[in-house]
N, C-alpha and C. Protein backbone atom coordinates (compact mmCIF):
# COMPACT_ATOMS: atom_id res chain seq x y z
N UNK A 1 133.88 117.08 160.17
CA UNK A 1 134.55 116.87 158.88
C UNK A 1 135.85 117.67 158.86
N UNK A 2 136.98 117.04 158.43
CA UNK A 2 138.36 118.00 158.76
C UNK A 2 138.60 118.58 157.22
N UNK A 3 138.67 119.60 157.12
CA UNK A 3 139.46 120.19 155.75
C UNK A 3 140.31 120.48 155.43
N UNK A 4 141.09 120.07 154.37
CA UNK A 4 142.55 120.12 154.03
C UNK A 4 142.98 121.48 153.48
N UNK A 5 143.14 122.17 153.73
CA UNK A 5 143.25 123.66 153.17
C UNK A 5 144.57 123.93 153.53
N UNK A 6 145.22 124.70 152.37
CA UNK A 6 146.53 124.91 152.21
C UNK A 6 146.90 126.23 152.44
N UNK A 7 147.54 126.82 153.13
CA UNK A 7 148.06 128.31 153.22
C UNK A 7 149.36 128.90 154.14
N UNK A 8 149.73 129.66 154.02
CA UNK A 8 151.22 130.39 154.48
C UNK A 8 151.03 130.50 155.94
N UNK A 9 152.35 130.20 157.10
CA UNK A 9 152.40 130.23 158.22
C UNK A 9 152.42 131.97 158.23
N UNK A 10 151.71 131.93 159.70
CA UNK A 10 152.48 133.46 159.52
C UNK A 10 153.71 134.00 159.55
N UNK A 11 153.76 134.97 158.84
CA UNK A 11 155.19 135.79 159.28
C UNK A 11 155.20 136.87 160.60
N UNK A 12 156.30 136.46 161.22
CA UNK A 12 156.26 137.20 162.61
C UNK A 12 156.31 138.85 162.25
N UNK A 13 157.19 139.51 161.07
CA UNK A 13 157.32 140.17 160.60
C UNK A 13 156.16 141.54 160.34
N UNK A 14 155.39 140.78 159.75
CA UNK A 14 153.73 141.21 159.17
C UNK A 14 153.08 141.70 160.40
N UNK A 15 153.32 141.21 161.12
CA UNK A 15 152.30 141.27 162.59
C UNK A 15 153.24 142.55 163.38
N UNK A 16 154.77 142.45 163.08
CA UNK A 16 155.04 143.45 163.99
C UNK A 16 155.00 144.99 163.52
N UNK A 17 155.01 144.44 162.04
CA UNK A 17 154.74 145.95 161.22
C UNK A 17 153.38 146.81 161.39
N UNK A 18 152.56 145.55 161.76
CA UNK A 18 151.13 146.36 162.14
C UNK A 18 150.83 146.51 163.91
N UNK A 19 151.90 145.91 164.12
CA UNK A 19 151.77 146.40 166.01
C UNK A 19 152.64 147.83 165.88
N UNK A 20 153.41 147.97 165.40
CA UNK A 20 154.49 149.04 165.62
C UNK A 20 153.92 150.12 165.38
N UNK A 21 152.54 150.63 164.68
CA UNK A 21 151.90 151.27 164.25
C UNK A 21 150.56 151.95 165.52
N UNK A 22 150.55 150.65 166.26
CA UNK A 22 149.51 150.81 167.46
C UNK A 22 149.74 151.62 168.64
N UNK A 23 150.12 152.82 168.48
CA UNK A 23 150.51 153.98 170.08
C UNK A 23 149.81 154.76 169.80
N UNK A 24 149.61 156.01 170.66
CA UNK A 24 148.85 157.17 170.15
C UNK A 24 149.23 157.89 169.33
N UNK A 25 150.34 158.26 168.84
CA UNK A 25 151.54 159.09 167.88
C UNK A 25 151.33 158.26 166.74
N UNK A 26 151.32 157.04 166.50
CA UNK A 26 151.48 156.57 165.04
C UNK A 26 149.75 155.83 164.88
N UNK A 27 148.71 155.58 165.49
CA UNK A 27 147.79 154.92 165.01
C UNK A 27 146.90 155.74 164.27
N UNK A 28 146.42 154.87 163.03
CA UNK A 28 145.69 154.73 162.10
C UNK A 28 144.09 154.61 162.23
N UNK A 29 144.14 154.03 163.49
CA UNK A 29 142.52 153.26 163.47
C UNK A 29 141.70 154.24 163.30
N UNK A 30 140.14 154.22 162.77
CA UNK A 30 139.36 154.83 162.65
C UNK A 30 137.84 154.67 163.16
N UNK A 31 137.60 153.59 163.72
CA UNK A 31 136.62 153.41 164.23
C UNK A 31 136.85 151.91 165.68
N UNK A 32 135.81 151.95 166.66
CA UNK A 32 135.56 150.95 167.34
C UNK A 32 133.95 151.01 167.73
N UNK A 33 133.80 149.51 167.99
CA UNK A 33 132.34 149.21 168.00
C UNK A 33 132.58 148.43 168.96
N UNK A 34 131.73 147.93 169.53
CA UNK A 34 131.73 146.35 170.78
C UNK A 34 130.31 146.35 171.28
N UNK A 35 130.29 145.04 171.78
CA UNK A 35 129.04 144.77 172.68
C UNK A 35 129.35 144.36 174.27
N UNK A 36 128.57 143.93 175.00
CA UNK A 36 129.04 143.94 176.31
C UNK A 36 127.58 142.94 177.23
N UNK A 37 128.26 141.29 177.35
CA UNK A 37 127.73 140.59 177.40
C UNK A 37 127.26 139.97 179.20
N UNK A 38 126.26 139.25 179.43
CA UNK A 38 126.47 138.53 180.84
C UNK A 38 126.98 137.61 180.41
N UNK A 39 127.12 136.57 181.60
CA UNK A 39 127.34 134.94 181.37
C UNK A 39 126.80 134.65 180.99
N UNK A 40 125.29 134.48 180.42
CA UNK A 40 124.40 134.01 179.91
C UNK A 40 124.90 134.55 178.89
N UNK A 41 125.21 135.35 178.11
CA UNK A 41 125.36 135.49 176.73
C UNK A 41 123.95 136.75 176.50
N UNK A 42 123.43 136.99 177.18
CA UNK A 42 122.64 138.37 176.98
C UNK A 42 122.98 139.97 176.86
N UNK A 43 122.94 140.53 175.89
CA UNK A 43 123.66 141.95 175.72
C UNK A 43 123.23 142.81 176.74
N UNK A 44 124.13 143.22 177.28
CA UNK A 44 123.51 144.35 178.07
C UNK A 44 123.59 145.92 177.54
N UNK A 45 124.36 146.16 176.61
CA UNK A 45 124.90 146.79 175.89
C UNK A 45 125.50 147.17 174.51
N UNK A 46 125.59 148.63 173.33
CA UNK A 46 126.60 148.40 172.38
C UNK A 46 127.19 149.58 172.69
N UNK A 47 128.22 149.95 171.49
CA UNK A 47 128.93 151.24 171.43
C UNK A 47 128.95 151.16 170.00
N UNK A 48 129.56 152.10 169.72
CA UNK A 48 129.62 152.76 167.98
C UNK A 48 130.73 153.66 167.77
N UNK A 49 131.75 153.88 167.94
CA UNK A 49 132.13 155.01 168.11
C UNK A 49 133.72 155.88 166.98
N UNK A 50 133.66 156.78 166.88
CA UNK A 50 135.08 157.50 166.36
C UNK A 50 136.22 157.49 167.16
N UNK A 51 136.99 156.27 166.16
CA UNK A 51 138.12 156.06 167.41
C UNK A 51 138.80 157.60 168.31
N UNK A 52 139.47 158.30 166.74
CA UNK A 52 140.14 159.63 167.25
C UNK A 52 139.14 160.63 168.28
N UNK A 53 138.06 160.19 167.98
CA UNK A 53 137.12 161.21 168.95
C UNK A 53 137.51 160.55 170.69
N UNK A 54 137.88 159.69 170.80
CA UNK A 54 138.15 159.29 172.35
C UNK A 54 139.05 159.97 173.17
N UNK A 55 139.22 159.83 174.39
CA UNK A 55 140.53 160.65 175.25
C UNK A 55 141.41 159.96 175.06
N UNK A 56 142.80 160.76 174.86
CA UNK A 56 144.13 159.67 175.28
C UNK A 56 144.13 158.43 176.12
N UNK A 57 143.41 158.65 177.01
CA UNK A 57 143.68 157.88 177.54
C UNK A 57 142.76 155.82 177.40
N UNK A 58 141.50 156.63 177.23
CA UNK A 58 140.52 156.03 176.01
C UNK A 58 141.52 154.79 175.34
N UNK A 59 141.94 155.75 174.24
CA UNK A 59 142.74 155.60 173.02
C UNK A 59 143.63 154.17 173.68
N UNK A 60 144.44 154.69 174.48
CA UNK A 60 146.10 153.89 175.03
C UNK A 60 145.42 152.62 175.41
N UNK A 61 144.29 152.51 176.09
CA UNK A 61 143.73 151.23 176.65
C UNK A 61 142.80 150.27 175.52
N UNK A 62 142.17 151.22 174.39
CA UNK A 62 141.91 150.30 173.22
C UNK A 62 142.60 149.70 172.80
N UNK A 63 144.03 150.63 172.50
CA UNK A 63 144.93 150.47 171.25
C UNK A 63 145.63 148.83 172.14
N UNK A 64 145.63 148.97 173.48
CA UNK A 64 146.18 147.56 174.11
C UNK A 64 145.58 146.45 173.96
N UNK A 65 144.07 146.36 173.54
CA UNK A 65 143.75 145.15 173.39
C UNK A 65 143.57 144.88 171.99
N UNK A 66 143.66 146.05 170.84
CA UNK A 66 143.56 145.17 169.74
C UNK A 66 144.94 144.69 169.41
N UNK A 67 146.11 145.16 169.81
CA UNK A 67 147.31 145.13 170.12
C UNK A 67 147.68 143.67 170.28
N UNK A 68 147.00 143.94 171.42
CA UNK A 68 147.16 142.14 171.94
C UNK A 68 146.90 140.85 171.19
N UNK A 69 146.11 141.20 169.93
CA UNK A 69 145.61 139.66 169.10
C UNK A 69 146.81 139.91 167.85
N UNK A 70 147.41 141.27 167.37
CA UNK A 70 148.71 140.32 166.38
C UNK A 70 149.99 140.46 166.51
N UNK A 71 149.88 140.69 168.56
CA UNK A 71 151.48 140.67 169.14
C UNK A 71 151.43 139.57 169.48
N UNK A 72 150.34 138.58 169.67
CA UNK A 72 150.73 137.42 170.29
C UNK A 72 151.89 136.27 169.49
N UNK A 73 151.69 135.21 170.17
CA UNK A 73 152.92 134.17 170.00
C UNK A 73 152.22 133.59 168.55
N UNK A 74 152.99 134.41 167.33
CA UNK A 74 153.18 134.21 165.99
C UNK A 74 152.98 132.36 165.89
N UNK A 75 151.97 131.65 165.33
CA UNK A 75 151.60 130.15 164.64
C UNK A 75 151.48 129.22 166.12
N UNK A 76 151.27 130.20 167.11
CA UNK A 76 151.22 129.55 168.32
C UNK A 76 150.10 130.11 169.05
N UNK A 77 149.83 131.15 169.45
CA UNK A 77 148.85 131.99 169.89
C UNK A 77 147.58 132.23 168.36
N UNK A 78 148.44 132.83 167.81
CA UNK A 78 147.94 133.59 166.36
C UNK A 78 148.35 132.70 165.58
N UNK A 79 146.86 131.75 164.62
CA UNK A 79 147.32 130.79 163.60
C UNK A 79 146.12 130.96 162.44
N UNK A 80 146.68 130.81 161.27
CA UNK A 80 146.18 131.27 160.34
C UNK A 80 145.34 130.16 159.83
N UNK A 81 144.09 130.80 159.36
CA UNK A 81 143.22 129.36 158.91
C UNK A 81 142.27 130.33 157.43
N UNK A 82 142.32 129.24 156.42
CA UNK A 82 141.63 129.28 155.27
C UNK A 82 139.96 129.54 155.55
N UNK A 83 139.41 130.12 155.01
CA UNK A 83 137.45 129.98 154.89
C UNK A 83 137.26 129.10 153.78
N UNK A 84 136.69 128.04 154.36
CA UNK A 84 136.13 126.53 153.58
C UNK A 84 134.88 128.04 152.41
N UNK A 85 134.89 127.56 151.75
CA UNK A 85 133.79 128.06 150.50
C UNK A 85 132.48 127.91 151.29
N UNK A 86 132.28 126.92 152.33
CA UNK A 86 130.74 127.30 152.91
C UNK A 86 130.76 128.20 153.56
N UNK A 87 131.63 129.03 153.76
CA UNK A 87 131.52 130.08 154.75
C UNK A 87 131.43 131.46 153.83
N UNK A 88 131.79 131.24 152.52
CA UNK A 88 131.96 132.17 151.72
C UNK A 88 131.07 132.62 150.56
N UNK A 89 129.89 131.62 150.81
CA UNK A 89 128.44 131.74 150.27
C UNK A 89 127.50 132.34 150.78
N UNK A 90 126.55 133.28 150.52
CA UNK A 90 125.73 134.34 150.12
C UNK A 90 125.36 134.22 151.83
N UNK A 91 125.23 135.26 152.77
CA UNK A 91 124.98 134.72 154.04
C UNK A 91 125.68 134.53 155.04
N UNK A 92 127.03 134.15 154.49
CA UNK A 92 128.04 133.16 155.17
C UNK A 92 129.17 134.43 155.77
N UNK A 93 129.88 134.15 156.74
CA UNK A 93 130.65 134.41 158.13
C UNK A 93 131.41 135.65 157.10
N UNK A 94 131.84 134.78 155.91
CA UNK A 94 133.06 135.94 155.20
C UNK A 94 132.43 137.14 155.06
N UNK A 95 131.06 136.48 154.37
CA UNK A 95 130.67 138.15 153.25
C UNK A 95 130.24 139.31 154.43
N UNK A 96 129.44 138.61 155.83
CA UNK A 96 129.82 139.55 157.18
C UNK A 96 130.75 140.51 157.36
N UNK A 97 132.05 140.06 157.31
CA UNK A 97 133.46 140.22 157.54
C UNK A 97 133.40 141.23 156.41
N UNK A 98 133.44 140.99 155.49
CA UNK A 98 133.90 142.21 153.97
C UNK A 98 133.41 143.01 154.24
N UNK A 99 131.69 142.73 154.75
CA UNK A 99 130.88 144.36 154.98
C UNK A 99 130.86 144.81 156.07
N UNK A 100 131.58 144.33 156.99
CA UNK A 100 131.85 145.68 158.86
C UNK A 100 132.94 146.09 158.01
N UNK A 101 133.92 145.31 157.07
CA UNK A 101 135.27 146.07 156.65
C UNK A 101 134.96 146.97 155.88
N UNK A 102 134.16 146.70 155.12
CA UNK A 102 134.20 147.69 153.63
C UNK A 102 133.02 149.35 154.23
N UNK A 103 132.38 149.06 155.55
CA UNK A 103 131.74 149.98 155.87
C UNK A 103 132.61 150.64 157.31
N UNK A 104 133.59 150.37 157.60
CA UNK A 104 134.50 150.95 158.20
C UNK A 104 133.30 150.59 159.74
N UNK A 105 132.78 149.66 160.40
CA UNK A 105 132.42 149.54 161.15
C UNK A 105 131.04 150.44 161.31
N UNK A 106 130.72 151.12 160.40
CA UNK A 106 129.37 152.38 160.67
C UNK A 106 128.11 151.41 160.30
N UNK A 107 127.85 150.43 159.97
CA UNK A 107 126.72 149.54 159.64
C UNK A 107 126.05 148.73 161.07
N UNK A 108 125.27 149.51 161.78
CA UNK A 108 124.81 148.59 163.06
C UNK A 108 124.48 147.45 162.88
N UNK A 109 123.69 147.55 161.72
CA UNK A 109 122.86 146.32 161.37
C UNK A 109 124.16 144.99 161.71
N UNK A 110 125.13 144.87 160.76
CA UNK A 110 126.09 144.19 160.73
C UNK A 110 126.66 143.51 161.88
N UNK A 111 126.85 144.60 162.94
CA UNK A 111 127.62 144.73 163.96
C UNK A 111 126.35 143.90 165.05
N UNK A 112 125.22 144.44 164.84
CA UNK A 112 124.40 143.48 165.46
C UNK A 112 124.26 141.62 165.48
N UNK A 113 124.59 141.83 164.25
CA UNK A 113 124.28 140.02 163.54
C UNK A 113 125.50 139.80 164.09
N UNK A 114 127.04 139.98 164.29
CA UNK A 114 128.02 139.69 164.82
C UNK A 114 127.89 139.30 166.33
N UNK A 115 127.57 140.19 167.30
CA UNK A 115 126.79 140.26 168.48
C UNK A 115 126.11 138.68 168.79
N UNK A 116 124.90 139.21 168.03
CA UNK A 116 123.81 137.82 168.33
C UNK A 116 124.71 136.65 168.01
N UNK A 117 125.42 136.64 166.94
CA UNK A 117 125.65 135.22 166.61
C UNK A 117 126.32 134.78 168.09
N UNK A 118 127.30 135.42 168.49
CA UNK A 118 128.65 135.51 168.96
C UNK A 118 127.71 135.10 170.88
N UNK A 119 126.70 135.70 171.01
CA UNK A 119 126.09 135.79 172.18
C UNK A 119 125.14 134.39 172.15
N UNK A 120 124.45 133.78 171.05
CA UNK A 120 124.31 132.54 170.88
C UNK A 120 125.11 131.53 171.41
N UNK A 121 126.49 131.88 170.61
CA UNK A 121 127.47 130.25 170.20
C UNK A 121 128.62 130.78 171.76
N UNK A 122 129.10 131.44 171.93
CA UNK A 122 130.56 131.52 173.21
C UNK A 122 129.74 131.26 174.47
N UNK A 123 131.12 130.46 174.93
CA UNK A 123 130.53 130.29 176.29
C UNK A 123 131.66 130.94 177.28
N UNK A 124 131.37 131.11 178.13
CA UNK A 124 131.84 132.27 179.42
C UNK A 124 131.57 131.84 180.58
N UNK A 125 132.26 132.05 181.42
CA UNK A 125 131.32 132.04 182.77
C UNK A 125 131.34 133.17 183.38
N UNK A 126 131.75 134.35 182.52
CA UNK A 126 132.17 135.60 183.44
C UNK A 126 131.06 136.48 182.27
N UNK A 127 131.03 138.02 183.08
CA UNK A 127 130.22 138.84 181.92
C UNK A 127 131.67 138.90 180.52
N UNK A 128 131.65 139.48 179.83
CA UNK A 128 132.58 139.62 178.51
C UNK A 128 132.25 140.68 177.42
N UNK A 129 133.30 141.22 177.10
CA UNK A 129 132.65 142.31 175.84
C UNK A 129 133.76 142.15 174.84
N UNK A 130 132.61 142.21 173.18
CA UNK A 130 133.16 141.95 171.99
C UNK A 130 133.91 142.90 171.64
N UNK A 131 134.59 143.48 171.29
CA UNK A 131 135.82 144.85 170.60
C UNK A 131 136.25 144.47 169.17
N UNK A 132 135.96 145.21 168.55
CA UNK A 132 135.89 145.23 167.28
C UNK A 132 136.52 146.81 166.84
N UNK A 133 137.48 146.54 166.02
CA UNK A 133 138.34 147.97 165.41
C UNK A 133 138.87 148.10 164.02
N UNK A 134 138.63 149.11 163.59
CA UNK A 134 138.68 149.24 161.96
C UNK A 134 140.02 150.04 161.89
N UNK A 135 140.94 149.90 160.69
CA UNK A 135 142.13 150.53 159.97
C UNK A 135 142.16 150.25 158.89
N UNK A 136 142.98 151.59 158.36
CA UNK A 136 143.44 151.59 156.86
C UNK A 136 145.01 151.66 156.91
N UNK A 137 145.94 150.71 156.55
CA UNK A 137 146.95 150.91 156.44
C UNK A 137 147.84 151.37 155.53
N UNK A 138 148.41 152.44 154.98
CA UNK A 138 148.96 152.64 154.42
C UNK A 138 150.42 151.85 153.86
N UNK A 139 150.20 150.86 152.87
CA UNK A 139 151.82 149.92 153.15
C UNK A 139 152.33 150.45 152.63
N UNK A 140 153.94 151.03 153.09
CA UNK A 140 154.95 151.78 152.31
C UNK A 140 155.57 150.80 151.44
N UNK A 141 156.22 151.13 150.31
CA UNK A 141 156.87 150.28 149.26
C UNK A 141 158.31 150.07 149.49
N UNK A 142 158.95 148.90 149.55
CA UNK A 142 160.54 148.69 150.18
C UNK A 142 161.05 148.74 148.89
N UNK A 143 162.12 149.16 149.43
CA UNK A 143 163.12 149.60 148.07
C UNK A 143 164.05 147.89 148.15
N UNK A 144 164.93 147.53 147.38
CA UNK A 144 165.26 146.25 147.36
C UNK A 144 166.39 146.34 148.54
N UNK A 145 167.38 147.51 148.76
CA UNK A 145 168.18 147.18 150.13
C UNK A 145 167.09 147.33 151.68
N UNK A 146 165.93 147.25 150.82
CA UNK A 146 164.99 147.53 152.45
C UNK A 146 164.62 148.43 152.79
N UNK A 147 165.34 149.48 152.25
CA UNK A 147 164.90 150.54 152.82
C UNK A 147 163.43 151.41 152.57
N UNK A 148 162.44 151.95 153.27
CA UNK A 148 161.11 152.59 153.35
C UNK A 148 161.14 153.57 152.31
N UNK A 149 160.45 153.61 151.36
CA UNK A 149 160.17 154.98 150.53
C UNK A 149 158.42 155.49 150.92
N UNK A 150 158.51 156.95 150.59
CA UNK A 150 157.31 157.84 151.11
C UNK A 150 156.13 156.88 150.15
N UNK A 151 156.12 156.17 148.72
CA UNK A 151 154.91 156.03 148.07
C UNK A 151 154.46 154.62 148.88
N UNK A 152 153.18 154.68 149.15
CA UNK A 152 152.27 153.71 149.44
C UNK A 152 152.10 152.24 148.65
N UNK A 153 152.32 150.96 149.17
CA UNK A 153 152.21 150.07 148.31
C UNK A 153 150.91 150.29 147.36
N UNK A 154 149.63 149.54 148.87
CA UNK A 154 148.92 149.29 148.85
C UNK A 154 147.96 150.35 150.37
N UNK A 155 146.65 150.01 150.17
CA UNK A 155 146.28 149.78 151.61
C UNK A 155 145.67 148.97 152.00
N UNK A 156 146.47 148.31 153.17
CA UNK A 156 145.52 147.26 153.92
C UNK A 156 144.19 147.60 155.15
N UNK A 157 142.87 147.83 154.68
CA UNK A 157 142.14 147.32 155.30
C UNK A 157 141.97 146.55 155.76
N UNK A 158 141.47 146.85 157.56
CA UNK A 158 141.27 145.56 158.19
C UNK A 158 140.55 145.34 159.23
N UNK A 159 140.15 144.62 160.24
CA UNK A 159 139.26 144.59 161.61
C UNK A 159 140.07 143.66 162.37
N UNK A 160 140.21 144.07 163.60
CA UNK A 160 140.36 143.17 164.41
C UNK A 160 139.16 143.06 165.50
N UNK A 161 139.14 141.47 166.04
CA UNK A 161 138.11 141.33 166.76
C UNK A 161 138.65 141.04 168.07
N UNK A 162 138.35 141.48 169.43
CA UNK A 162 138.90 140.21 170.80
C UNK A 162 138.10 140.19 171.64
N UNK A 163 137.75 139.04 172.44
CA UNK A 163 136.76 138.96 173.01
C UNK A 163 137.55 138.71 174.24
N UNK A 164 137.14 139.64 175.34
CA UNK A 164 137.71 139.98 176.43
C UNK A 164 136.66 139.93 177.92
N UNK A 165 137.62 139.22 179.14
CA UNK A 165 136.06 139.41 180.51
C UNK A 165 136.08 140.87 180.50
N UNK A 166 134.90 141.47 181.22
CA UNK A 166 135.12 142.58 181.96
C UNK A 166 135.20 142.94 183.57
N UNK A 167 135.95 143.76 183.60
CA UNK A 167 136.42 144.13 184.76
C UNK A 167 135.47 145.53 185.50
N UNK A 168 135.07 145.66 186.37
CA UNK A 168 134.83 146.57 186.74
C UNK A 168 133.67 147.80 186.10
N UNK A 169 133.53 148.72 185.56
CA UNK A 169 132.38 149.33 184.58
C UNK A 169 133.23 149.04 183.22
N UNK A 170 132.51 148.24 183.02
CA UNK A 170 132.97 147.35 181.55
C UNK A 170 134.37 147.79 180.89
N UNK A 171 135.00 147.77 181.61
CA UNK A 171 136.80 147.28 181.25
C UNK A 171 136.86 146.52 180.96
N UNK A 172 138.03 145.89 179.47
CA UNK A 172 138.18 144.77 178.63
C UNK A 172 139.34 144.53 180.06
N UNK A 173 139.46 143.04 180.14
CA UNK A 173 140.74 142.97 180.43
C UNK A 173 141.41 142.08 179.36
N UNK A 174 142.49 141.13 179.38
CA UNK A 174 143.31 140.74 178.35
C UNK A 174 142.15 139.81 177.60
N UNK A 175 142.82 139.74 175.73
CA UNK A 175 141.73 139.28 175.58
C UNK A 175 141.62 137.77 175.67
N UNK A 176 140.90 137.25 175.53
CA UNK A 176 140.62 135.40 175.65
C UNK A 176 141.20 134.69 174.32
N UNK A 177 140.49 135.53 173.30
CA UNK A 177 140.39 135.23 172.10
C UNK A 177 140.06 135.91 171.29
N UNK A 178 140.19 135.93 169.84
CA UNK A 178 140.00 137.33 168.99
C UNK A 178 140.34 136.51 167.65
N UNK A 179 140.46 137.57 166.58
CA UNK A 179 141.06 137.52 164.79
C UNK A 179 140.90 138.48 164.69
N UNK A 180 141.76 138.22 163.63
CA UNK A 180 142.34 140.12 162.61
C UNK A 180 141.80 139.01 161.27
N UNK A 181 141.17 139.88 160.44
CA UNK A 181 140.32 139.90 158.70
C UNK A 181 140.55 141.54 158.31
N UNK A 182 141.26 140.52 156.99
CA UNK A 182 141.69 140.25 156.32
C UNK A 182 143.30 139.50 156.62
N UNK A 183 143.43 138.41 156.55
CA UNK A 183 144.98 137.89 156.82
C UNK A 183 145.83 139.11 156.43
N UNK A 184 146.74 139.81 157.01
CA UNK A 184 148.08 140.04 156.27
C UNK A 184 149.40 139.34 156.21
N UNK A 185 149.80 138.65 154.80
CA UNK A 185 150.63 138.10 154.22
C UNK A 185 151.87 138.69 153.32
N UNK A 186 152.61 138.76 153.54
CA UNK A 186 153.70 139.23 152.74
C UNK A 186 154.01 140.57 152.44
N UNK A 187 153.11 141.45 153.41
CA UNK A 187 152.77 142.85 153.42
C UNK A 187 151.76 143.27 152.61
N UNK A 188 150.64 142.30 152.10
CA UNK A 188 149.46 142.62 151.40
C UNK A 188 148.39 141.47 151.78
N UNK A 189 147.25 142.11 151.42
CA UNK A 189 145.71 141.42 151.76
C UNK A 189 145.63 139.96 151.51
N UNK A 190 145.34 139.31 152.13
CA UNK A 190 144.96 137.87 151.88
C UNK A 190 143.28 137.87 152.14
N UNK A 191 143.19 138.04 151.71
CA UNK A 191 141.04 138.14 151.91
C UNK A 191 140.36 136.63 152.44
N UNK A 192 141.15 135.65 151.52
CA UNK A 192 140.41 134.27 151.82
C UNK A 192 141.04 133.84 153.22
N UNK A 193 141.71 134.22 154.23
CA UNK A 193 142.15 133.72 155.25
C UNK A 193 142.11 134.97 156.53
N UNK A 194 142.13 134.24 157.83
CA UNK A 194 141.57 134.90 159.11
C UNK A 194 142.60 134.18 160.13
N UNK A 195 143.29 135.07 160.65
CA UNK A 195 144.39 134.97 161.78
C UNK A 195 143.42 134.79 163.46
N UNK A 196 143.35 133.90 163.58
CA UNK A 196 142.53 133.15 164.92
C UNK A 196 143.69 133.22 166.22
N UNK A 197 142.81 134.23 167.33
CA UNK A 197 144.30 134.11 168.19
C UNK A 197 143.10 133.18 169.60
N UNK A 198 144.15 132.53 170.69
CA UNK A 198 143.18 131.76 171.94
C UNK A 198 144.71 132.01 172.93
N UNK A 199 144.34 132.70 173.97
CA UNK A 199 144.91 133.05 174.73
C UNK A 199 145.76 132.17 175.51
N UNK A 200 144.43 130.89 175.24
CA UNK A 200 145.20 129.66 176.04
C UNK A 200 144.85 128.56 175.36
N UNK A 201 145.82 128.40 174.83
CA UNK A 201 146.54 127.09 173.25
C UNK A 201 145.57 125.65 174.16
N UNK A 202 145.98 125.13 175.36
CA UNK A 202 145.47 124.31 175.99
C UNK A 202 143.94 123.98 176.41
N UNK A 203 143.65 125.13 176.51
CA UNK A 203 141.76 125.19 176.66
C UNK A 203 141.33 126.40 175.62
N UNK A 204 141.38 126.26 174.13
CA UNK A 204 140.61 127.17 173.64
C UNK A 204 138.76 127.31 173.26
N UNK A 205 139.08 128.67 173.03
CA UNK A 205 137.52 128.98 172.59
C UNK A 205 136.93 128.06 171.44
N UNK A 206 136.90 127.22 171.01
CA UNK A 206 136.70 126.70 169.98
C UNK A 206 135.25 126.46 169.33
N UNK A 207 134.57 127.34 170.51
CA UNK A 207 133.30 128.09 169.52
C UNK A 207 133.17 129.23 168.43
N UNK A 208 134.72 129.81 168.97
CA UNK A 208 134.75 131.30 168.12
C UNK A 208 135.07 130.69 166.58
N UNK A 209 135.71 129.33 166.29
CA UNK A 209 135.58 129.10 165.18
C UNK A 209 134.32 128.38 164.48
N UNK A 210 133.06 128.44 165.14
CA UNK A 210 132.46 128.25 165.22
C UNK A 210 131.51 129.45 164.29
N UNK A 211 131.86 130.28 164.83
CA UNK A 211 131.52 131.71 164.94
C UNK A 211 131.69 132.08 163.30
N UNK A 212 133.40 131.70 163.27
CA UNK A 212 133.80 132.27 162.00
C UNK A 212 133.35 131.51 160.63
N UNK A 213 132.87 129.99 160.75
CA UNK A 213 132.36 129.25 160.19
C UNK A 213 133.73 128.50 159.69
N UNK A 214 134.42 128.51 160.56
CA UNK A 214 135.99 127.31 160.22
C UNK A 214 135.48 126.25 161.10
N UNK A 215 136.38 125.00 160.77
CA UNK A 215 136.43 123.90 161.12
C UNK A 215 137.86 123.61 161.88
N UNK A 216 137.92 122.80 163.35
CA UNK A 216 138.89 122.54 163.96
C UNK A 216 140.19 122.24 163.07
N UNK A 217 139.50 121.46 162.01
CA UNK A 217 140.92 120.99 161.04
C UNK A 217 141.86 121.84 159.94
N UNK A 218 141.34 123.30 159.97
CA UNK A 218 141.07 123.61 158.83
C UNK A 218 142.35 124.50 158.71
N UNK A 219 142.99 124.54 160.25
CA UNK A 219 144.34 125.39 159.98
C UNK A 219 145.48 124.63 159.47
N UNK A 220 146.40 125.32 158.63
CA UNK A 220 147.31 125.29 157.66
C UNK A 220 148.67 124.82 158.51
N UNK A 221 149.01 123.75 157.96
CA UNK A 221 150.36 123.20 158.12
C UNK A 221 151.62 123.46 157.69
């Protein structure tokens, strides 16, 4: 069934304001979680962890792959899609999403049901691990010539997800596919929409929307 759902392309803008933020000197993040899958889709593994508690070096190689899902190629790589209302009923993919966000990733339970679903529905032919990362963004308020003032708009909470092969003792390498939830739009929260990135436009994952409970049709024109 295709759904007609209406919503804003991304802005390349939005995405670079929250990459520019991703080094060891300026990041925000506060937590990462992941699982760590065979080809079969069987866990072999989770993690839980305090982002800042990691080594630099830790840090530099996370911060690259969540990096990687809202540097990619803006309405080409990274395309923004609406949650049909069945996804947003009692149960459903969203209210998931609100609670790894609203619990800053510390809810296993959550992080589990993400896992299983995700180890169910993707297919692979390689082993793969899920990466999942929590932030609070502080949005600074633009003055009308543009320029940055110290007071805080808003803050954007958010997760990004990427699902990456592994390399070696479970090294992500680039990711396949991923989303950032909560959309950011116009420099503030879009809650009802989820930035879907596929590494390769030509053969995508198109279980992960599966995953999210979107429909092939459902991205915005």
């Amino acid at each position: 069934m295709r759904l007609n759902l209406e919503t804003h392309m991304i802005n390349r803008e939005d995405m670079l304001e929250l990459t520019r933020r991703m080094t060891l000197a300026r990041t925000s993040m506060t937590r990462v979680a992941g699982s760590y899958m065979d080809a079969d889709g069987d866990i072999d593994g989770t993690f839980n962890v305090n982002f800042m508690k990691l080594s630099p070096g830790e840090k530099e190689k996370k911060l690259a792959v969540a990096k990687a899902i809202p540097f990619s190629g803006t309405n080409e790589n990274l395309k923004r899609y609406c949650f049909p209302e069945e996804a947003k009923k009692p149960g459903g993919m969203w209210q998931l999403l609100m609670g790894m966000k609203s619990c800053g990733l510390k809810n296993d339970a959550l992080m589990d049901t993400l896992y299983d679903l995700t180890a169910a529905l993707y297919r692979s032919g390689h082993n793969y691990g899920v990466f999942v990362f929590h932030d609070r963004y502080d949005v600074p308020v633009k003055a009308k010539d543009h320029e940055r003032l110290w007071e805080s708009e808003e803050v954007f909470e958010y997760i990004i997800c990427a699902i990456c092969p592994l390399t070696g003792d479970y090294e992500p390498g680039k990711p396949e596919c991923g989303f950032l939830f909560p959309a950011f739009s116009d420099r503030s929260t879009d809650q009802n929409s989820v930035d879907v990135y596929q590494a390769d436009t030509g053969n995508p994952h198109t279980e992960l929307m599966e995953i999210l409970g979107l429909q092939p049709g459902s991205q915005a024109q």
